[in-house]
C-alpha atoms as a PDB file:
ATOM      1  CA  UNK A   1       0.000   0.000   0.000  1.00  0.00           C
ATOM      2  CA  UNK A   2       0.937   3.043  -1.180  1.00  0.00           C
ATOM      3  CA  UNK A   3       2.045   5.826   1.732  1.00  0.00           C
ATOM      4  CA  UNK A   4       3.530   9.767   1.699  1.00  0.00           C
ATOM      5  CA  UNK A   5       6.313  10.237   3.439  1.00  0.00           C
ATOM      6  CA  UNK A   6       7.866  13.222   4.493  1.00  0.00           C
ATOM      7  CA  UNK A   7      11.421  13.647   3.217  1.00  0.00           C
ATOM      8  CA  UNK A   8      14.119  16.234   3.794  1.00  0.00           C
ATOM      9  CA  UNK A   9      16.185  17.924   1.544  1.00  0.00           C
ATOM     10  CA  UNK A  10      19.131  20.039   0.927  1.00  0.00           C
ATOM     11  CA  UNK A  11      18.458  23.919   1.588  1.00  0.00           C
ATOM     12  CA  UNK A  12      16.672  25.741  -1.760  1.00  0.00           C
ATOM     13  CA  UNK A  13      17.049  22.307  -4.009  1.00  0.00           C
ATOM     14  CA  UNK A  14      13.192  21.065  -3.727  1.00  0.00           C
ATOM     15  CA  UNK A  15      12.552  21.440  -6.616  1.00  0.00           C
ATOM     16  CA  UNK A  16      16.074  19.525  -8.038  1.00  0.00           C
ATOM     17  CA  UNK A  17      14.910  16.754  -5.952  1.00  0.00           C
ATOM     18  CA  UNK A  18      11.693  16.445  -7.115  1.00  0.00           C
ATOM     19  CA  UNK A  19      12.614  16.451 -10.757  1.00  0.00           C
ATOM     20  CA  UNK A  20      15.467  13.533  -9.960  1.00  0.00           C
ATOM     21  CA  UNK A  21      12.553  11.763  -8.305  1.00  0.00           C
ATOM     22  CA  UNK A  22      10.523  11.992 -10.848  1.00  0.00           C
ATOM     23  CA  UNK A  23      13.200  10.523 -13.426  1.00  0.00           C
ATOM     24  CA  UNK A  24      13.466   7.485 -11.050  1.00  0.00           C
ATOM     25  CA  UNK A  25       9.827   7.184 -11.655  1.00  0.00           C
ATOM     26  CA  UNK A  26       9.005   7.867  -7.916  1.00  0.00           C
ATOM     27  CA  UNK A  27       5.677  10.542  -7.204  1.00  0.00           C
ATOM     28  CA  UNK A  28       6.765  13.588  -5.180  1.00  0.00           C
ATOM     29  CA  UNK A  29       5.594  16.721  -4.198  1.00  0.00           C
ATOM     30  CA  UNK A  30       6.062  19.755  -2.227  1.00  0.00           C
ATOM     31  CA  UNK A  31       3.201  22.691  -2.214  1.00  0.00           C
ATOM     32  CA  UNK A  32       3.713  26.218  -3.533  1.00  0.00           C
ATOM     33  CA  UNK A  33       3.186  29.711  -2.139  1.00  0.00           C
ATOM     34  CA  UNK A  34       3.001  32.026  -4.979  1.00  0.00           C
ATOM     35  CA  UNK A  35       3.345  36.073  -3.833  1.00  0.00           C
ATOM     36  CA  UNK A  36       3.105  38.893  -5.834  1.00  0.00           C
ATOM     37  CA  UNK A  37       5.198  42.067  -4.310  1.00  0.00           C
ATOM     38  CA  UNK A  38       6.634  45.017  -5.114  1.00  0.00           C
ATOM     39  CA  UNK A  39       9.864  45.260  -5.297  1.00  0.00           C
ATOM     40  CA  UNK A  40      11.204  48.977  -5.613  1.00  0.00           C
ATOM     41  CA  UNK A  41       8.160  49.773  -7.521  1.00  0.00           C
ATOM     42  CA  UNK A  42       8.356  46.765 -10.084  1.00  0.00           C
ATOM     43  CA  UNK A  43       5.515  44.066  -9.723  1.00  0.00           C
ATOM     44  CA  UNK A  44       6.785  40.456  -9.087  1.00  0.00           C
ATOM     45  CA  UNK A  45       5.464  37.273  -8.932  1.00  0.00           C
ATOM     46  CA  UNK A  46       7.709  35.070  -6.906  1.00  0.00           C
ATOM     47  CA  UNK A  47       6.716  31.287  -6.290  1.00  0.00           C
ATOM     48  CA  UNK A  48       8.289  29.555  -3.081  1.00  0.00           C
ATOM     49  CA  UNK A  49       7.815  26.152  -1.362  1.00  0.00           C
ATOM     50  CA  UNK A  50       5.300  26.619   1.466  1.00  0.00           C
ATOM     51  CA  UNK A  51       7.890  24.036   3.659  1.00  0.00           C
ATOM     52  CA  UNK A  52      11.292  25.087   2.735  1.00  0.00           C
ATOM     53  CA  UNK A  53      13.435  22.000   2.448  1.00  0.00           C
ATOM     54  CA  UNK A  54      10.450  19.348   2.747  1.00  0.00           C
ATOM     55  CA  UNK A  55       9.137  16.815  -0.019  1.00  0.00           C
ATOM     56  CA  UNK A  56       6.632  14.534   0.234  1.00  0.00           C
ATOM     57  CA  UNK A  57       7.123  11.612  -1.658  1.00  0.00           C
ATOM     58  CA  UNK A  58       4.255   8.589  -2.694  1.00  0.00           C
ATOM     59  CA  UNK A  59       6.461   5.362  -1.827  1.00  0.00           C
ATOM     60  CA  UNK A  60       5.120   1.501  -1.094  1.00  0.00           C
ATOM     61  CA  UNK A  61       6.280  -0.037   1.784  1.00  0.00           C
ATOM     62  CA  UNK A  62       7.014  -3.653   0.340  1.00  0.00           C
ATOM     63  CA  UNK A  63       8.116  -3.058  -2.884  1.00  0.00           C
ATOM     64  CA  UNK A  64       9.805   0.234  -3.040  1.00  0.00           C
ATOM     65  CA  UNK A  65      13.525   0.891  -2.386  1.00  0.00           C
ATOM     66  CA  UNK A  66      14.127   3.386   0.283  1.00  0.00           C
ATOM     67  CA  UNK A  67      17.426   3.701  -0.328  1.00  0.00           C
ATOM     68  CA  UNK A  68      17.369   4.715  -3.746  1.00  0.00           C
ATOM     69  CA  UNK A  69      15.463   8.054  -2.160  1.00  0.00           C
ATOM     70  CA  UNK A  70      17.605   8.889   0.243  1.00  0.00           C
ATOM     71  CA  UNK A  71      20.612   8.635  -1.961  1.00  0.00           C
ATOM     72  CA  UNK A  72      18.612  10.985  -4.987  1.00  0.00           C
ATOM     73  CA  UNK A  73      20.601  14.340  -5.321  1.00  0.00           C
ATOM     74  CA  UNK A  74      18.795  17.209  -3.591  1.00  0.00           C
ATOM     75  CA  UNK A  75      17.882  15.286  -0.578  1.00  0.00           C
ATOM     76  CA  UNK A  76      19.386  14.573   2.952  1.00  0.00           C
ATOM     77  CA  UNK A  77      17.144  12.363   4.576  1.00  0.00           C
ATOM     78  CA  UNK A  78      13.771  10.963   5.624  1.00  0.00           C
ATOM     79  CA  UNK A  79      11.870  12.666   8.214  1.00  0.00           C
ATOM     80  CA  UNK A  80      11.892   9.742  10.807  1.00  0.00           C
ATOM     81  CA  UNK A  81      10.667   9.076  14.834  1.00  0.00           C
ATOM     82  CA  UNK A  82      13.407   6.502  15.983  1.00  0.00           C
ATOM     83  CA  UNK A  83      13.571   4.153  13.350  1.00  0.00           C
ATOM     84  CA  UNK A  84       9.985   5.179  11.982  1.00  0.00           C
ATOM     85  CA  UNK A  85       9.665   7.335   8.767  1.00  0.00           C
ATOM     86  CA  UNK A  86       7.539  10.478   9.172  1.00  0.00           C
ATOM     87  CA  UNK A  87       3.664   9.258   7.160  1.00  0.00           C
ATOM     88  CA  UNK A  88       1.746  12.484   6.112  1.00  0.00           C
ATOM     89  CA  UNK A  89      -2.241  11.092   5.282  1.00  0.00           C
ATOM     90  CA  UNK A  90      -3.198  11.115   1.843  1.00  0.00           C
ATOM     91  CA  UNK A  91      -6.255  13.705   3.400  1.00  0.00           C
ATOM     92  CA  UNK A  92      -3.746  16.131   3.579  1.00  0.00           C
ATOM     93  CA  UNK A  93      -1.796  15.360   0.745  1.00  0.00           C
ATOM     94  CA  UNK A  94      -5.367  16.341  -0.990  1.00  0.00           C
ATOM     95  CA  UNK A  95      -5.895  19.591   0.588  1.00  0.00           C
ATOM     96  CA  UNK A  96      -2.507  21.217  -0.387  1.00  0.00           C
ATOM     97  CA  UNK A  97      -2.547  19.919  -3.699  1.00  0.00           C
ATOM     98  CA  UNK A  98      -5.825  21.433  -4.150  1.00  0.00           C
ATOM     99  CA  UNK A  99      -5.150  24.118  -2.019  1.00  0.00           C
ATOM    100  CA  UNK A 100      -2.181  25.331  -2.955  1.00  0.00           C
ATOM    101  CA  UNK A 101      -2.088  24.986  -6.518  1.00  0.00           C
ATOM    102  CA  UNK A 102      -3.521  28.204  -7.003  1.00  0.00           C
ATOM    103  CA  UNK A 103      -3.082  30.061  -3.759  1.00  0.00           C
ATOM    104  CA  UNK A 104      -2.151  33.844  -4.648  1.00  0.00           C
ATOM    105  CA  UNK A 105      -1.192  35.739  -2.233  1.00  0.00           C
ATOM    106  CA  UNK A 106      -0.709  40.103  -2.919  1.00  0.00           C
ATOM    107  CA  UNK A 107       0.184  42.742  -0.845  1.00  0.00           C
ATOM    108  CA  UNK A 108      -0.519  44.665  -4.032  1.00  0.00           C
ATOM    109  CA  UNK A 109      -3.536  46.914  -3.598  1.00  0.00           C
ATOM    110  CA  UNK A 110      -7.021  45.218  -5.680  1.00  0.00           C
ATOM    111  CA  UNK A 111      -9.726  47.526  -7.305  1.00  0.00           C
ATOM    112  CA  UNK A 112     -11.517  49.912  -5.121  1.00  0.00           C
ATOM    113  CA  UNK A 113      -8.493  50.045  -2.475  1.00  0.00           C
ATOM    114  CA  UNK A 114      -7.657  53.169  -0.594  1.00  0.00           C
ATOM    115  CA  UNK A 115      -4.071  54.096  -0.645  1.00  0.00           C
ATOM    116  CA  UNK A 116      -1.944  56.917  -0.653  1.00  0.00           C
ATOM    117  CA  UNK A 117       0.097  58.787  -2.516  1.00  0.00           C
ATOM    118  CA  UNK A 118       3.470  59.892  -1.396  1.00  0.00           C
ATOM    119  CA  UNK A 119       5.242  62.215  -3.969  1.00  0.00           C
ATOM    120  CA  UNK A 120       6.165  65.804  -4.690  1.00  0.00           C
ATOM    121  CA  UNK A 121       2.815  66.909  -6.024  1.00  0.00           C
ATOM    122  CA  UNK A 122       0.224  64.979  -4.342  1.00  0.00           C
ATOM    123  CA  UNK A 123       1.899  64.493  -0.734  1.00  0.00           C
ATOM    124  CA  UNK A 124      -0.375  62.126   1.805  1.00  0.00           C
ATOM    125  CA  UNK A 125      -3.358  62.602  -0.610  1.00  0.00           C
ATOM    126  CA  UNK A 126      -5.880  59.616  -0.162  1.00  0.00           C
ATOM    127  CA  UNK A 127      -6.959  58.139  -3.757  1.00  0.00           C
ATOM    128  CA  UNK A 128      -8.685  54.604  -5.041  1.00  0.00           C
ATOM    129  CA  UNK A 129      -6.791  52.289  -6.422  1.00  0.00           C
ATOM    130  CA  UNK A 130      -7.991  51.572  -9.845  1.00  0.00           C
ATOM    131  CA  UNK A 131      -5.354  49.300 -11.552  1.00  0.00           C
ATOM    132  CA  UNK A 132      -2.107  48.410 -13.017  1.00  0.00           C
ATOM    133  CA  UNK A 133      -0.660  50.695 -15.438  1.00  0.00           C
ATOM    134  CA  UNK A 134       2.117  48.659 -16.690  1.00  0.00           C
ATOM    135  CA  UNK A 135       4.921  47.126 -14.142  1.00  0.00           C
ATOM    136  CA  UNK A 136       6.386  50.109 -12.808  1.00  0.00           C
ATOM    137  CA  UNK A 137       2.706  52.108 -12.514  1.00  0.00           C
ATOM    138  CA  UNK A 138      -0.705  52.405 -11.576  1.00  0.00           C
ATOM    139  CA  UNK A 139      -3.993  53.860 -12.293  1.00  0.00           C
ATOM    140  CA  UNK A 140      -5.749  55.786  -9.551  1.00  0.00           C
ATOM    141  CA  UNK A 141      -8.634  57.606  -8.560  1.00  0.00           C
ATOM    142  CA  UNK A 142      -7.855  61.351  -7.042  1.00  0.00           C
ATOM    143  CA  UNK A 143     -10.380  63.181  -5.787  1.00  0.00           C
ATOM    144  CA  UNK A 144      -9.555  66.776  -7.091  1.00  0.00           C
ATOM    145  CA  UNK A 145     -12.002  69.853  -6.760  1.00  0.00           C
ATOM    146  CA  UNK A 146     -15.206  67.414  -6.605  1.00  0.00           C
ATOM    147  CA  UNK A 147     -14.366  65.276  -9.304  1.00  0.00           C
ATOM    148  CA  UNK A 148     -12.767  62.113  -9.716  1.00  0.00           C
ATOM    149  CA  UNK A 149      -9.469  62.084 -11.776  1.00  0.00           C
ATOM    150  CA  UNK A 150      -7.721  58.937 -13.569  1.00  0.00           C
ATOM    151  CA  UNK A 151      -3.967  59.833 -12.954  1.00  0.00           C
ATOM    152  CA  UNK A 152      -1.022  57.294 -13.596  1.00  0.00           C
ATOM    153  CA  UNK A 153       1.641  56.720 -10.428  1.00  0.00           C
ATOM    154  CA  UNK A 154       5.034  55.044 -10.133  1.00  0.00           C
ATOM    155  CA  UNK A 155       4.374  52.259  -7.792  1.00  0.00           C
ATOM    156  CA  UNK A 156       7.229  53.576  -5.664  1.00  0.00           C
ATOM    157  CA  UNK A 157       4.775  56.635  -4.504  1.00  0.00           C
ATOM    158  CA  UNK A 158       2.189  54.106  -3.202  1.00  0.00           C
ATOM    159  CA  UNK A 159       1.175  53.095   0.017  1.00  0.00           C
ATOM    160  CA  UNK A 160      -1.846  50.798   1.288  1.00  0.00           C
ATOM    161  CA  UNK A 161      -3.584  52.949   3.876  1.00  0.00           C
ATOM    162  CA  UNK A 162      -4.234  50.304   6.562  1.00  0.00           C
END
């Protein structure tokens, strides 16, 4: 009967281990956490494992050769109790597969947001985040004289008012 097991491997090489895994015919996986930031005022998408330096791997007990996984480059070790390797249920297995194959996670202001805007001209002036305006930009919302104006920002000049 099939069982995951809980496997660890070398700092940052997760992915490295699962591919190697995966040429040895052997099911592994290890969930995602993909973030969206800014970083100084450019929009990126990064994608990390959720447990740095963990792998789950689909082995069977009888027939399986535990050796040839602890020996695949990228990984240290099992996960083990004693002399017991570390079981994660197949439940949970489930839920982060499901779960986390499209998580999306954004400290980037959505639609509608309040933030404000930090710059020469408009300094600590509330406005509605509209949307992107490229990478480096965005679209807001000022409210100027009564009326709602579409100006375009550098990210930079934006902060989320909390």
């Amino acid at each position: 009967m099939k069982k995951w097991y809980l496997v660890f491997c070398k700092p940052r090489q997760e992915e490295r281990a699962k591919t190697n895994l995966f040429n040895q015919g052997i099911e592994a996986f290890y969930p995602k956490l993909t973030t969206e930031t800014l970083v100084r005022g450019r929009r990126v998408v990064k994608s990390a494992a959720l447990f740095p330096n963990y792998l789950f791997v689909c082995l069977d007990s009888q027939n399986d050769n535990f050796s040839f996984v602890k020996n695949t480059r990228g990984i240290s070790g099992f996960v083990s109790y004693g002399a017991i390797y570390q079981v994660a249920s197949v439940k949970l297995i489930n839920i982060l597969k499901t779960n986390c194959s499209h998580t999306s996670e954004s400290n980037m202001p959505k639609a509608g947001d309040v933030v404000n805007i930090n710059n020469n001209s408009f300094n600590s002036i509330d406005a509605i985040y509209k949307e992107p305006d490229g990478d480096m930009r965005s679209i807001l919302l000022v409210n100027l004289l009564n009326t709602q104006i579409e100006m375009s920002v550098d990210n930079k000049e934006i902060k989320i008012k909390s």
